[in-house]
C-alpha atoms as a PDB file:
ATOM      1  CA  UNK A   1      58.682  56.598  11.063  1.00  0.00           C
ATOM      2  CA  UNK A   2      59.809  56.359  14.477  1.00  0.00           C
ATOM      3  CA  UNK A   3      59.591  58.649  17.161  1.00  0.00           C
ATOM      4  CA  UNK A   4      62.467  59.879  19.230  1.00  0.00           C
ATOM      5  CA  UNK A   5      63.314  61.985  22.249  1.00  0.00           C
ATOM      6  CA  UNK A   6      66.661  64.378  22.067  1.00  0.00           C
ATOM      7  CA  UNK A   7      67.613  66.142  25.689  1.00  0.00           C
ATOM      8  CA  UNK A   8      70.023  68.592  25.967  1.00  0.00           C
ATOM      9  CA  UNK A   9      71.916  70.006  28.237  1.00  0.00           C
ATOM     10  CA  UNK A  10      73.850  73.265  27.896  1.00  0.00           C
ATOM     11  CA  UNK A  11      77.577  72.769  28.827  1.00  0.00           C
ATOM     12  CA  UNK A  12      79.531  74.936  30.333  1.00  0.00           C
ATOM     13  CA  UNK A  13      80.446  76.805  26.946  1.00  0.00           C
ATOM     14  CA  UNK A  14      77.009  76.841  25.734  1.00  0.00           C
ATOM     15  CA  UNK A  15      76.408  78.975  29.372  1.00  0.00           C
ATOM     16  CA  UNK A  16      79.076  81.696  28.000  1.00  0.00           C
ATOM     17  CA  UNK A  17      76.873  81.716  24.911  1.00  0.00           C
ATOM     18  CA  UNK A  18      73.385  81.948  26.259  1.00  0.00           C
ATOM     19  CA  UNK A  19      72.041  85.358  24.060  1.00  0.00           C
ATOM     20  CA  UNK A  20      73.640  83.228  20.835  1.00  0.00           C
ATOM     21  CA  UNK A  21      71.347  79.866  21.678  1.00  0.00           C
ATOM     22  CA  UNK A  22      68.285  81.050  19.630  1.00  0.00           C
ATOM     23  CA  UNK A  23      70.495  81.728  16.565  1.00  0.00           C
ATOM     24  CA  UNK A  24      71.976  78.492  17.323  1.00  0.00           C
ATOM     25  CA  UNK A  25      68.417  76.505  16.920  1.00  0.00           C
ATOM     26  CA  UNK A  26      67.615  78.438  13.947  1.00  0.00           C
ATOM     27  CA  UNK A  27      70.994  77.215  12.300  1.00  0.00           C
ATOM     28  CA  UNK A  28      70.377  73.522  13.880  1.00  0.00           C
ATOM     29  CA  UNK A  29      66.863  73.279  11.702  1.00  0.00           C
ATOM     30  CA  UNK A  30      68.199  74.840   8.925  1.00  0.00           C
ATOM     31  CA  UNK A  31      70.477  72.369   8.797  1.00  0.00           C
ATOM     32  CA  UNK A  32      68.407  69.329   9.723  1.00  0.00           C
ATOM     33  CA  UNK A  33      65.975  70.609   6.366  1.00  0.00           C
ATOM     34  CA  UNK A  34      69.033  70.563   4.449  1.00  0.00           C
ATOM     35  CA  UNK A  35      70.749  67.457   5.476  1.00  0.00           C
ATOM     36  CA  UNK A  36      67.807  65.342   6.917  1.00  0.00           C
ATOM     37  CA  UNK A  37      64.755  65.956   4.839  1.00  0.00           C
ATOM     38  CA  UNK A  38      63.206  62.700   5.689  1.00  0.00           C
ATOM     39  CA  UNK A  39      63.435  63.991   9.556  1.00  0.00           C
ATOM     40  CA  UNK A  40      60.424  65.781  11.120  1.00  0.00           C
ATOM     41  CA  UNK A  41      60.957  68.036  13.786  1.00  0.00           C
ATOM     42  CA  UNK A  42      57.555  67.531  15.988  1.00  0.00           C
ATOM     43  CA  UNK A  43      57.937  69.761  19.207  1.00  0.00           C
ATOM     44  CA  UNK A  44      60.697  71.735  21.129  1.00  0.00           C
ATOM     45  CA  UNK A  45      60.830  72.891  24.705  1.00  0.00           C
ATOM     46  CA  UNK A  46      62.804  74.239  27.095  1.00  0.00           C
ATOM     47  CA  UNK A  47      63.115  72.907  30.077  1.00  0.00           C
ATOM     48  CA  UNK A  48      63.863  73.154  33.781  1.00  0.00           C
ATOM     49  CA  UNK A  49      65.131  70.424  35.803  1.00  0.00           C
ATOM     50  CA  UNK A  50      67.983  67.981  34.581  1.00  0.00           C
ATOM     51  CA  UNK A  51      67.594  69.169  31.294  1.00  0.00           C
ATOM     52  CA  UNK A  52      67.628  72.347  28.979  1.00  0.00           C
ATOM     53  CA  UNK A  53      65.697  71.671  26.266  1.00  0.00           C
ATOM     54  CA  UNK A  54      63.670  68.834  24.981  1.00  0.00           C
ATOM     55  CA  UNK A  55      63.038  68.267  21.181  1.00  0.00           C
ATOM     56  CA  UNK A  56      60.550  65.451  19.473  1.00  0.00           C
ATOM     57  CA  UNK A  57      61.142  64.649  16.321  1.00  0.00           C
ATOM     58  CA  UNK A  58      60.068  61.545  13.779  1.00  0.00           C
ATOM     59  CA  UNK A  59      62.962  59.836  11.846  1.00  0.00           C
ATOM     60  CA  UNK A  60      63.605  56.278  10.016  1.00  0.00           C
ATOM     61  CA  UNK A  61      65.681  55.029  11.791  1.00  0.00           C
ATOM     62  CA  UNK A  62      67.719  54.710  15.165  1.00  0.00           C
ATOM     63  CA  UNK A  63      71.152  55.616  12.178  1.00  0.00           C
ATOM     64  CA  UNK A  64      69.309  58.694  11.068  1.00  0.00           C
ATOM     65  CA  UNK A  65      68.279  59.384  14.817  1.00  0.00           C
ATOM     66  CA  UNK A  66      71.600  59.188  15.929  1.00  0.00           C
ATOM     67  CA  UNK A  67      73.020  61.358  13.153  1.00  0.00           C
ATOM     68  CA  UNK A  68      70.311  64.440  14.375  1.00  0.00           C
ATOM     69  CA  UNK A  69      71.959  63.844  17.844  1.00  0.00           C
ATOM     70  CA  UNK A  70      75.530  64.400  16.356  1.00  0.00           C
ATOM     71  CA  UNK A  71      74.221  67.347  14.162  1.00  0.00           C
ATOM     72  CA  UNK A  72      72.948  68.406  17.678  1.00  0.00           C
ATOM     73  CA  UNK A  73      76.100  67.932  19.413  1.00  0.00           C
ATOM     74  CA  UNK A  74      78.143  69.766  16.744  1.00  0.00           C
ATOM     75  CA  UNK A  75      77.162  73.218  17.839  1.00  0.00           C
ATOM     76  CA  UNK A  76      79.607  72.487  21.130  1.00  0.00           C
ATOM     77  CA  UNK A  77      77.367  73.975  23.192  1.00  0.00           C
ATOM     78  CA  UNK A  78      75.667  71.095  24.828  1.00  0.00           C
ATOM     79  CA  UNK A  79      75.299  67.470  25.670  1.00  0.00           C
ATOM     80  CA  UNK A  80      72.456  64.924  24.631  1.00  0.00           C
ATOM     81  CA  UNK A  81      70.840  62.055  25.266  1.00  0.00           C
ATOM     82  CA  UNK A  82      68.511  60.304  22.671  1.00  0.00           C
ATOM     83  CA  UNK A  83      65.836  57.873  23.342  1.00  0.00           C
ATOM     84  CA  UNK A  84      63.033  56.039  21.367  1.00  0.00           C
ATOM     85  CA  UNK A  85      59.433  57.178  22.143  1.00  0.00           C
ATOM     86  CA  UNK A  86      56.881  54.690  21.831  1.00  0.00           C
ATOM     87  CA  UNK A  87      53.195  55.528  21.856  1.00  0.00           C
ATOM     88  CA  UNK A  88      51.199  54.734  24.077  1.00  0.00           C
ATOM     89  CA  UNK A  89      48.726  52.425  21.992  1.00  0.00           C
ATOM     90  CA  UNK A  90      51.828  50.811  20.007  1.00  0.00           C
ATOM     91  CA  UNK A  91      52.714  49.883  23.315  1.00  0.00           C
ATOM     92  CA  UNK A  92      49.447  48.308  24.536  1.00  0.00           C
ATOM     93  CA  UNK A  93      49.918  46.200  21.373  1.00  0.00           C
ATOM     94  CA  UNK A  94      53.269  44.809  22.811  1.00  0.00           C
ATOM     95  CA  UNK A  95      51.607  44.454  26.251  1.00  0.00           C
ATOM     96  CA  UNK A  96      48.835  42.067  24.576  1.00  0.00           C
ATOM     97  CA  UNK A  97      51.242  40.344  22.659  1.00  0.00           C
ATOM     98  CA  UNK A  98      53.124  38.898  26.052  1.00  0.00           C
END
């Protein structure tokens, strides 16, 4: 499983609907459980700075990653940015291997 990075930011709509944005998670994992059993939600946070929230989670794949991002993005209320996480030792092994 790989690890990957989701950061949102709440859009100007998703502002309007502040008090509804804990409902809204609740429905987002619901959904992921339903849809994405193979995905494992690590760690959320929220956020101050650039970004609103932050949320870890493990998946197969950069397709299934990309597919939790949509999911994410289907709520309207924000926008994301995915990355790949690497840990830290994984990437000592790539340092050694150069």
């Amino acid at each position: 499983m790989a690890t990957f990075v989701l950061l949102s930011k709440v859009s100007a709509e998703g502002a309007r609907r502040v008090k509804s944005l804990a409902q809204m998670d609740e429905e987002f994992q619901r959904q992921l459980e339903e849809r994405f059993p193979e995905v494992k939600r690590i760690a959320s946070y929220a956020l101050l700075g650039a970004y609103d929230f932050l949320h870890i989670f493990e998946a197969p794949d950069s397709n299934t990653a990309a597919k939790v991002a949509l999911l994410a993005n289907s709520f309207g209320v924000s926008t994301t940015q995915t990355m790949t996480a690497i840990p830290f030792e994984e990437f000592r092994e790539i340092l050694r291997e150069i």
